[in-house]
Protein backbone atom coordinates (compact mmCIF):
# COMPACT_ATOMS: atom_id res chain seq x y z
CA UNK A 1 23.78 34.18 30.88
CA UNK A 2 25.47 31.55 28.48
CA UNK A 3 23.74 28.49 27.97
CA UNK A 4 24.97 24.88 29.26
CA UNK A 5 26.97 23.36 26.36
CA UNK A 6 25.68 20.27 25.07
CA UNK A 7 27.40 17.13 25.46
CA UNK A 8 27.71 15.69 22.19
CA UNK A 9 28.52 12.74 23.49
CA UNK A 10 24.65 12.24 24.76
CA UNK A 11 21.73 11.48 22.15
CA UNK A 12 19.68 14.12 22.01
CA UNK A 13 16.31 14.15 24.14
CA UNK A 14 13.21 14.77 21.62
CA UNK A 15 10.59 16.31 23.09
CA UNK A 16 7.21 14.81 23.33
CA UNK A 17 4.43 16.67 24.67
CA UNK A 18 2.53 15.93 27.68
CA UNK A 19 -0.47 13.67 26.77
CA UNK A 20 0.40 12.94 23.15
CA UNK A 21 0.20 9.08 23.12
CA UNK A 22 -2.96 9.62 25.46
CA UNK A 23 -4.81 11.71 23.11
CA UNK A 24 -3.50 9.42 19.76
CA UNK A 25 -4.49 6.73 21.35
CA UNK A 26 -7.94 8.28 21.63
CA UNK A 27 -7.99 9.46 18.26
CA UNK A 28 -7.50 6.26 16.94
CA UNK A 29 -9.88 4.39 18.69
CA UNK A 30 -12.65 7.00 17.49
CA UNK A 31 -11.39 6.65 14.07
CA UNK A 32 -11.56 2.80 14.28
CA UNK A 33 -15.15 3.27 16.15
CA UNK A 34 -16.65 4.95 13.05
CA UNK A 35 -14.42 2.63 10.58
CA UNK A 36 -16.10 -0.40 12.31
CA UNK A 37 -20.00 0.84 13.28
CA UNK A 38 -20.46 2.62 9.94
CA UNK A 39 -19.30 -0.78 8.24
CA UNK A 40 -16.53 1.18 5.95
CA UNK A 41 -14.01 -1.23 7.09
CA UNK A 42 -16.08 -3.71 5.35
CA UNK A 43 -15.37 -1.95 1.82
CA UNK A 44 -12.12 -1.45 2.80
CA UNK A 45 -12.24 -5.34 2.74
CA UNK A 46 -13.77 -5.66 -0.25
CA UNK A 47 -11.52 -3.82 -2.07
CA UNK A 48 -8.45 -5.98 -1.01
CA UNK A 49 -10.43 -9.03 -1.80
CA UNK A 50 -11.20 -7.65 -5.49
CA UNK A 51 -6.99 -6.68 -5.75
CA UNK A 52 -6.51 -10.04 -4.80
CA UNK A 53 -8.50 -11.78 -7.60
CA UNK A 54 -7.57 -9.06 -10.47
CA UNK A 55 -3.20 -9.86 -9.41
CA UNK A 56 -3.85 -13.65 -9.15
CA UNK A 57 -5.92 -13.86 -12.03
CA UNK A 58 -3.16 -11.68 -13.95
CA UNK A 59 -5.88 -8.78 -14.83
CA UNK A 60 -5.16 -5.19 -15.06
CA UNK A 61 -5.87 -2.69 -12.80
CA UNK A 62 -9.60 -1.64 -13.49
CA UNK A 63 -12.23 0.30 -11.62
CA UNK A 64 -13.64 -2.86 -9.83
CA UNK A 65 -11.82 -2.32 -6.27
CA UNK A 66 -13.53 1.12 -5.92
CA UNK A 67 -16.97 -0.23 -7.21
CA UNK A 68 -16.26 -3.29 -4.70
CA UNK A 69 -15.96 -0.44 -1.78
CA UNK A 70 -18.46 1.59 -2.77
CA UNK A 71 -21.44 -1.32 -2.76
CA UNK A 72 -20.40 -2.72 -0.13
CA UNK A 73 -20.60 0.20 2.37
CA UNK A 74 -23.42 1.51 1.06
CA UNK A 75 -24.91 -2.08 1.52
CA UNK A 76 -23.94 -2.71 4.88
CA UNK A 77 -24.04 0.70 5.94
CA UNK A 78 -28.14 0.05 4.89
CA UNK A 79 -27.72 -2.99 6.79
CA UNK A 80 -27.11 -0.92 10.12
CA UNK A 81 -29.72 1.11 9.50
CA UNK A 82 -32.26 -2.15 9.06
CA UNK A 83 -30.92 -4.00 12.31
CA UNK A 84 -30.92 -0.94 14.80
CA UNK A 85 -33.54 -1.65 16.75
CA UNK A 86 -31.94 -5.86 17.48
CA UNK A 87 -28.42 -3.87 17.65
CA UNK A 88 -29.81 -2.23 20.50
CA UNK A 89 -29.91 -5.17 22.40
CA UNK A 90 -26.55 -6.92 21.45
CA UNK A 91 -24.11 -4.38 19.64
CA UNK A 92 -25.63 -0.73 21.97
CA UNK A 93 -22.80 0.71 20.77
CA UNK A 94 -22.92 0.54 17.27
CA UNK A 95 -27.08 1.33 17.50
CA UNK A 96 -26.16 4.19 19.40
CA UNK A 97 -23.39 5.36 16.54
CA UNK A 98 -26.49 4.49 13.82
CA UNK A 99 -28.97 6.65 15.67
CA UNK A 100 -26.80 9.13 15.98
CA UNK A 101 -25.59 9.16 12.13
CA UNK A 102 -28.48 7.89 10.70
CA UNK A 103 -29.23 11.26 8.15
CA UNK A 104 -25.64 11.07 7.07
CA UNK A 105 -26.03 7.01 6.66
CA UNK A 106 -28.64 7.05 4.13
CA UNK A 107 -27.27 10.08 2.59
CA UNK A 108 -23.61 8.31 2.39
CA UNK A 109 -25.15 5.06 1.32
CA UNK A 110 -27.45 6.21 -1.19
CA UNK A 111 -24.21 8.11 -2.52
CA UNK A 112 -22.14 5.12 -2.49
CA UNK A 113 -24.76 2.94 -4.10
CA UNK A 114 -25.37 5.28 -6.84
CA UNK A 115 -21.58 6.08 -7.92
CA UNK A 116 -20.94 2.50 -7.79
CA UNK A 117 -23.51 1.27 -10.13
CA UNK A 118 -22.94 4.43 -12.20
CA UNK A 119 -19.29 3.64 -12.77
CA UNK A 120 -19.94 0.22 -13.05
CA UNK A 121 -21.56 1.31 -16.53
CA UNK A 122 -18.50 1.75 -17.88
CA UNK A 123 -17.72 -1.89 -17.70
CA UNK A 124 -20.50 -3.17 -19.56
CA UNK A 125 -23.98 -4.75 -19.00
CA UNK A 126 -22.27 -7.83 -17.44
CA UNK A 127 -20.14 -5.55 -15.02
CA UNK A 128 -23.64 -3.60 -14.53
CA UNK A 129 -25.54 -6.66 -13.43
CA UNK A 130 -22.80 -7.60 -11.18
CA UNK A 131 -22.76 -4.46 -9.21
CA UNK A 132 -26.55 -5.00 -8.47
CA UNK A 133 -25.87 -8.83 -7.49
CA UNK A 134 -25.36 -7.75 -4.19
CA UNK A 135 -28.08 -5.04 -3.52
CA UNK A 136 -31.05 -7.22 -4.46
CA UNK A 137 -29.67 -10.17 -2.77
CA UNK A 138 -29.44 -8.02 0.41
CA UNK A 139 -33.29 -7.20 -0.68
CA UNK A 140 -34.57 -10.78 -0.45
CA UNK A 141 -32.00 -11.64 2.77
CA UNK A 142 -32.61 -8.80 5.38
CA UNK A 143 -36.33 -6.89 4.61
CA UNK A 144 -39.48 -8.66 5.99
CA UNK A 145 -41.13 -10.38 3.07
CA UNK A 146 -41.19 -13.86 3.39
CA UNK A 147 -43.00 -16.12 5.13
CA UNK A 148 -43.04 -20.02 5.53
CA UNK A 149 -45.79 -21.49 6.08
CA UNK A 150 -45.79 -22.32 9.73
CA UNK A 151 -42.09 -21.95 10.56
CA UNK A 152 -41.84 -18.63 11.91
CA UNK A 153 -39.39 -17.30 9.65
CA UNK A 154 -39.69 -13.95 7.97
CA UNK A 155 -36.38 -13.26 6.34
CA UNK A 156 -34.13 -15.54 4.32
CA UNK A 157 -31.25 -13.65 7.09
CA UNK A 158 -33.12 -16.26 9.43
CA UNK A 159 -32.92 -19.63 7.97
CA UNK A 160 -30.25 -21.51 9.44
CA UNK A 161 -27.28 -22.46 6.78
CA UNK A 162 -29.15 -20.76 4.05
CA UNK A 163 -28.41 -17.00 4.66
CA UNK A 164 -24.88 -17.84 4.61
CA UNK A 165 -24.56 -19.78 2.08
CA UNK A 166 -26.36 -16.80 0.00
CA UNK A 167 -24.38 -14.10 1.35
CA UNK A 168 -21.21 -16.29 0.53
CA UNK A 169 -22.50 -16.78 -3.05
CA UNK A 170 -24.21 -12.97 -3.11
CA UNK A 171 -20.60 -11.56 -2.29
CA UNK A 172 -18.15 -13.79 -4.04
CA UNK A 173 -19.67 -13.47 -7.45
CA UNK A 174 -19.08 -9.85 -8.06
CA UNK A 175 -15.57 -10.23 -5.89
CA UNK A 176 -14.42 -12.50 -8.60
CA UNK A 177 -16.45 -12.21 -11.86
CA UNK A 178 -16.33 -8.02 -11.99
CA UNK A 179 -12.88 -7.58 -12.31
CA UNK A 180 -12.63 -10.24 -15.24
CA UNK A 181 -15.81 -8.43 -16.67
CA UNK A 182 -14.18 -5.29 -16.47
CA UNK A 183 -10.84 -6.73 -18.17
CA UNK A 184 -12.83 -8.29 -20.98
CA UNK A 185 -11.26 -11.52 -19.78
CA UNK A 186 -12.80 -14.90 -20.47
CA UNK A 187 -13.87 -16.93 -17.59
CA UNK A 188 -10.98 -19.63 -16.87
CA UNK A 189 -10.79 -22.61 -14.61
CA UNK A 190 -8.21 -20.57 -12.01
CA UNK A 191 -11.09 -18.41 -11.25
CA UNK A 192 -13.16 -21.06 -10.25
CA UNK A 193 -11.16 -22.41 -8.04
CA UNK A 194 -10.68 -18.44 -6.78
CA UNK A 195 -14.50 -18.00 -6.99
CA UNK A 196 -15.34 -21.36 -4.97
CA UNK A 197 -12.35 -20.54 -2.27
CA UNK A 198 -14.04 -17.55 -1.35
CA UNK A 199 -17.28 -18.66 -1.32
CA UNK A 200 -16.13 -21.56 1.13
CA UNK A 201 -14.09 -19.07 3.16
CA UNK A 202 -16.48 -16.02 3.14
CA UNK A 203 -19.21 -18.69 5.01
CA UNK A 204 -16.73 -19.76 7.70
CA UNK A 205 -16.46 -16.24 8.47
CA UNK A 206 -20.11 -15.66 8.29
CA UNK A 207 -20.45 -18.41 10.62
CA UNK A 208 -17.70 -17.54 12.83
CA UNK A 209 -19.72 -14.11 13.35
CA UNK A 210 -22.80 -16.12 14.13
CA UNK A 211 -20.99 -17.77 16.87
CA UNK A 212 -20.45 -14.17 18.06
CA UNK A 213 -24.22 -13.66 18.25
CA UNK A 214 -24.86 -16.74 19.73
CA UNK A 215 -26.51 -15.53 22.93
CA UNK A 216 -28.15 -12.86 21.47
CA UNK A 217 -29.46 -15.30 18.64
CA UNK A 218 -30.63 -17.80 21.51
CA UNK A 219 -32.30 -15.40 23.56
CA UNK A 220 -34.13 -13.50 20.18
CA UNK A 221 -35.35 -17.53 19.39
CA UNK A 222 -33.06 -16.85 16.21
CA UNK A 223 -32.00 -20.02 14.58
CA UNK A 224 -27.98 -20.36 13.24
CA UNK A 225 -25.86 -23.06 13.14
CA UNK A 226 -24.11 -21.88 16.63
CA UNK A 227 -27.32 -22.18 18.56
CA UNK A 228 -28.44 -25.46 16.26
CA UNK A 229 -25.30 -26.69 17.33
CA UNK A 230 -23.14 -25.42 20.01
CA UNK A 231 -19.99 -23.23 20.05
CA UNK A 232 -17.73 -26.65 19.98
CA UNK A 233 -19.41 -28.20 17.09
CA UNK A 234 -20.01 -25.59 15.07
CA UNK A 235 -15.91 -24.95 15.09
CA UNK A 236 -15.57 -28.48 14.44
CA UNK A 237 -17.90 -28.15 11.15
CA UNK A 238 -16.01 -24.77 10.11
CA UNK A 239 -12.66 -26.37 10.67
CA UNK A 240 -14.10 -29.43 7.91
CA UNK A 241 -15.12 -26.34 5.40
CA UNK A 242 -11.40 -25.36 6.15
CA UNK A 243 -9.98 -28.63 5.53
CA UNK A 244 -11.85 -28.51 2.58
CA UNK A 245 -10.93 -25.29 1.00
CA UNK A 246 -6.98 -26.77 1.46
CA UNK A 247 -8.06 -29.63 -0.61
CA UNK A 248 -9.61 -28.05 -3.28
CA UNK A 249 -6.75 -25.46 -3.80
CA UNK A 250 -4.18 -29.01 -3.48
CA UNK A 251 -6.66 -30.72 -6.39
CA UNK A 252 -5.98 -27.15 -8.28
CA UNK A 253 -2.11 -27.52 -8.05
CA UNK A 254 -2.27 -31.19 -9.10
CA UNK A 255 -4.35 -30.57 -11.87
CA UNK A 256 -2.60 -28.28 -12.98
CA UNK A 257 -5.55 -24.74 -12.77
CA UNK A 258 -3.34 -23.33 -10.20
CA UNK A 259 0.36 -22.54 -9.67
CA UNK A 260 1.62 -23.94 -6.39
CA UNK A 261 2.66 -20.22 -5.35
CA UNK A 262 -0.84 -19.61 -5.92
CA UNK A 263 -2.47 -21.55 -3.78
CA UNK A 264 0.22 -20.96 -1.11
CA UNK A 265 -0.60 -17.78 -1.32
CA UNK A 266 -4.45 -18.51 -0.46
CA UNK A 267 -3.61 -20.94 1.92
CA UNK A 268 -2.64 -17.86 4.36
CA UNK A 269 -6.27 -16.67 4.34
CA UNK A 270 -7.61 -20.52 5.57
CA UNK A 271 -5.02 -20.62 7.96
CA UNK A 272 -5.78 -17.18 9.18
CA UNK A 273 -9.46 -17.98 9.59
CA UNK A 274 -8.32 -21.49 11.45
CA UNK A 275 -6.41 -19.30 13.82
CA UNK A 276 -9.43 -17.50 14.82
CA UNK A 277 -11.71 -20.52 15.45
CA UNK A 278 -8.92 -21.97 17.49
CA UNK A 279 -9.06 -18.82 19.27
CA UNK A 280 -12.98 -19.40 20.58
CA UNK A 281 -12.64 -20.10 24.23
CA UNK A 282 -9.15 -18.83 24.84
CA UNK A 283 -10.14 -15.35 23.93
CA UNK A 284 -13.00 -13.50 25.90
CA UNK A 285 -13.98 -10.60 22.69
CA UNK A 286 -15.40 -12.43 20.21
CA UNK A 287 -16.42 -9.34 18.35
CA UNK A 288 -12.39 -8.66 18.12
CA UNK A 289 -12.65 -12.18 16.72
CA UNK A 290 -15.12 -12.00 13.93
CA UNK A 291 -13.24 -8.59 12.80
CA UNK A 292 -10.17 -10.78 12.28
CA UNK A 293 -11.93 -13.48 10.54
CA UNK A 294 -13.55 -10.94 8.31
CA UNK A 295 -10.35 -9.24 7.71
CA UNK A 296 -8.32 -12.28 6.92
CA UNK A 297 -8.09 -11.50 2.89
CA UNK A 298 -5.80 -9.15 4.59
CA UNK A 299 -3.45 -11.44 5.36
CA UNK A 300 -3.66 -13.07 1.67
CA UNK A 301 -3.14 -9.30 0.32
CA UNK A 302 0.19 -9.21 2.27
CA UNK A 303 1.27 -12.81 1.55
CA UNK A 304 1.07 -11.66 -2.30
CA UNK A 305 2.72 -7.97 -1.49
CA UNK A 306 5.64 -10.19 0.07
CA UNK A 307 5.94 -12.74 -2.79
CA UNK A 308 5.83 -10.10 -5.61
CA UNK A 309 7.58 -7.05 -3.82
CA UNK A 310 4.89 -4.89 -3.96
């Protein structure tokens, strides 16, 4: 029998098999499940935060993105591993994912750990040092090995303020100062201004996590400055430190340490991170929340692909 001629007239019809939006839709999500519970979309951060420093600092490329990735999951991934049993509680998902991967966790970690400070060699003691900034910070901030007097606190992680204000300082040192230590580059005012914006923004996003917790954090007697404060005036104190971070990249343009485009360019990351906290209350997830504050270097990363082209 001859087939129907086609009507060329008509667009043709592509097939699409039954259930093939259903199932990549549920590929996806498992993909993003294990991105987000093992904590490698935190080194996927890292590395676009370390990008960002070496193009606005004008360095060359250099092995300090990878390193950046590579300590930071193995870090966090550690970090999972530490906070299972409270995870349970708050975050069952994730402790279930942990359980469940915990051999290949500590394997993948160790791994991580170990290439990263072994390429970090190659930079130089300084580079070296850098690398294991993070990992004995993380030492002192989440194991069980201090103790103050009468306060109740066993972990730098719990003092209110402090632990982010170290894992700001812990995190934004090696983001800045190991691709310039790679380069050979000397240390220049423009990357103070870089190191001090992320310090200031990588503790609004710390804190904007902590207001994620802050139920959990109330009910485990777990001192922030969410449950010290409230949800409303912790926002307003994180929308200051935002304010703040504009004005300090404005005093770099008029001084003349920064290019306007420059801090333009940064400005998208503070105004990212105000979006979220404007978001608390309108918007029921607030772990969906604290993965877009977290991710809002992101945003910075594109602002720059835009403005050079990339």
């Amino acid at each position: 029998m001859a087939s129907k001629p086609r009507n060329w007239s008509e667009p043709a019809k592509t097939a699409v098999p039954a259930g093939f939006f259903e199932r990549s839709f549920v590929w996806s999500k498992t993909v993003w499940n294990v991105l987000e519970h093992s904590a490698a979309y935190l080194a996927l951060i890292a590395t676009v935060k370390v990008l960002v420093v070496t193009v606005l600092l004008s360095l060359p490329l250099t092995l300090a993105p990878l390193i950046g990735a590579l300590v930071t999951f193995a870090i966090y991934a550690n970090d999972r591993l530490v906070d299972r049993a409270e995870d349970a509680q708050t975050r069952p998902a994730r402790a279930a994912f942990v359980w469940q991967h915990r051999h290949a966790l500590y394997v993948t970690g160790a791994l991580a750990y170990g290439v990263g400070v072994a390429l970090s060699a190659l930079g130089g003691p300084l580079a070296f040092g850098l690398t294991l900034l993070p990992g004995v910070v993380w030492l002192l901030y989440a194991m069980e090995w201090l103790r103050v007097g009468a306060t109740g606190f066993e972990r730098l992680k719990e003092l209110p303020v402090v632990s982010s204000i170290l894992v700001s300082l812990a995190w934004s040192i090696p983001v800045v100062a190991l691709p310039i230590a790679f380069a050979g580059a000397p240390l220049t005012p423009r990357a103070g201004v870089v190191f001090v914006y992320f310090v200031l923004t990588t503790f609004v996003s710390t804190e904007i996590a902590n207001i994620r917790d802050i139920e959990s954090d109330r009910a485990s007697g777990i001192e922030t400055l969410p449950t010290l404060l409230g949800v409303d005036w912790t926002r307003t104190v994180l929308y200051g430190v935002a304010t703040l971070t504009l004005v300090l990249l404005g005093v770099g343009v008029t001084g003349g340490t920064i290019a306007p485009l420059t801090a333009a360019i940064l400005s998208v990351g503070v105004l990212t991170l105000v979006a979220v906290l404007s978001l608390f209350g309108r918007l029921e997830d607030r772990a969906d929340l604290t993965i877009l504050a977290e991710a809002s270097p992101l945003s910075v990363f594109v602002a720059i692909a835009i403005v050079t082209g990339l």
